[in-house]
C-alpha atoms as a PDB file:
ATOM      1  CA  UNK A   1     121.805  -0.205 161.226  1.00  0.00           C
ATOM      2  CA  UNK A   2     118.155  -1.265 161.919  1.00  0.00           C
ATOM      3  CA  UNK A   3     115.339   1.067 161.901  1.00  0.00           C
ATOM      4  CA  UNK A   4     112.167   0.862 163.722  1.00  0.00           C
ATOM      5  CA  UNK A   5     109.197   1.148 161.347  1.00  0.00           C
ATOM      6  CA  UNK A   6     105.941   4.014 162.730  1.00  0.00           C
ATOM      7  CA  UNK A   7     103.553   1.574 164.214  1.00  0.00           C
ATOM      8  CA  UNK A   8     100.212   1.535 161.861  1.00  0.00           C
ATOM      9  CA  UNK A   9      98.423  -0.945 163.657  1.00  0.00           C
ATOM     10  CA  UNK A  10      95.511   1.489 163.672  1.00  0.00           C
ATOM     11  CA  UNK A  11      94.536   1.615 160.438  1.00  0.00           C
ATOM     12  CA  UNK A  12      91.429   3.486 159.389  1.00  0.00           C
ATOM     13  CA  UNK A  13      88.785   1.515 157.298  1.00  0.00           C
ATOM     14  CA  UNK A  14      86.372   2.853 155.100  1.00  0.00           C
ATOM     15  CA  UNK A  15      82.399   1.512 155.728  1.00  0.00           C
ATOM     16  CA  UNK A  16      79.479   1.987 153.100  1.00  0.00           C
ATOM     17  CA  UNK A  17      75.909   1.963 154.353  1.00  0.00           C
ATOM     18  CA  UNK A  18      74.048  -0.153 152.709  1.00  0.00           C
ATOM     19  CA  UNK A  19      70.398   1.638 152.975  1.00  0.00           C
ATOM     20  CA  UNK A  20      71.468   5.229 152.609  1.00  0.00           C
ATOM     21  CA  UNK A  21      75.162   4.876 150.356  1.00  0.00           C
ATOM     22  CA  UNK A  22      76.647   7.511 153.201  1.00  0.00           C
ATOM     23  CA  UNK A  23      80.363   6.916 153.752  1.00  0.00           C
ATOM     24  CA  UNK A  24      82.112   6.497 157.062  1.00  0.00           C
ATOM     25  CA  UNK A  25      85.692   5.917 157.944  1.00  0.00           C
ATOM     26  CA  UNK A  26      86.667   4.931 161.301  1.00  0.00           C
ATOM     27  CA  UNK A  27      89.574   2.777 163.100  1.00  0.00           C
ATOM     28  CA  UNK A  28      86.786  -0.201 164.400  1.00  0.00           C
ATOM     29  CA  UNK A  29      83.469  -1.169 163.027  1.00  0.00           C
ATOM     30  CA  UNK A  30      81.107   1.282 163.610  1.00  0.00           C
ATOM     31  CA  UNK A  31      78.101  -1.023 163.387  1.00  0.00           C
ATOM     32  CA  UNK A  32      75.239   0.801 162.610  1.00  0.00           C
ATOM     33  CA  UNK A  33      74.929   4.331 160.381  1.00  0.00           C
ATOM     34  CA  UNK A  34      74.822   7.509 161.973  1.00  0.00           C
ATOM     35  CA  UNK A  35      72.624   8.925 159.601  1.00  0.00           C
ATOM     36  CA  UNK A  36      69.969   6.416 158.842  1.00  0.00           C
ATOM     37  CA  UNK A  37      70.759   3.233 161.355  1.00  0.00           C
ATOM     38  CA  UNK A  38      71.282   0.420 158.303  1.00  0.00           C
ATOM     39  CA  UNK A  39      74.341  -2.142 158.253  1.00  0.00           C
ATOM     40  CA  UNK A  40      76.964  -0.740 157.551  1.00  0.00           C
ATOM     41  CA  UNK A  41      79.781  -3.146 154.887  1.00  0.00           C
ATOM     42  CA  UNK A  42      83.350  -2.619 154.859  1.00  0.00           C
ATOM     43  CA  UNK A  43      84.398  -1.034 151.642  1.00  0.00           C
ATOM     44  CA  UNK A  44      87.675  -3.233 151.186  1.00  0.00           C
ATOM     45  CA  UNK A  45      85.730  -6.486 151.749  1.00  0.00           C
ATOM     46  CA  UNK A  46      83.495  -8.146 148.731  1.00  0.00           C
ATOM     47  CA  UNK A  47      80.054  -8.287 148.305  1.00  0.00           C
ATOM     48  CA  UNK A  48      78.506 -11.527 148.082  1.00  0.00           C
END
């Protein structure tokens, strides 16, 4: 018997502002910060 899997292909990602430190999670890049207008730097990608 096969069972269809819930479709998660819109996953929520978590962005960090990199003037300010505020937090934002959203389903697509937000771009800019709602609270001060810096980049913003998804949280589950690396610094370099």
């Amino acid at each position: 018997m096969i069972h269809d899997a819930p479709d998660e292909s819109t996953s929520e990602s978590t962005y960090e502002c990199l003037q300010c430190g505020a937090v934002i999670t959203s389903d697509e890049n937000p771009g800019k910060c709602e609270e001060c207008g810096g980049d913003l730097h998804n949280r589950a990608m690396a610094l370099e």
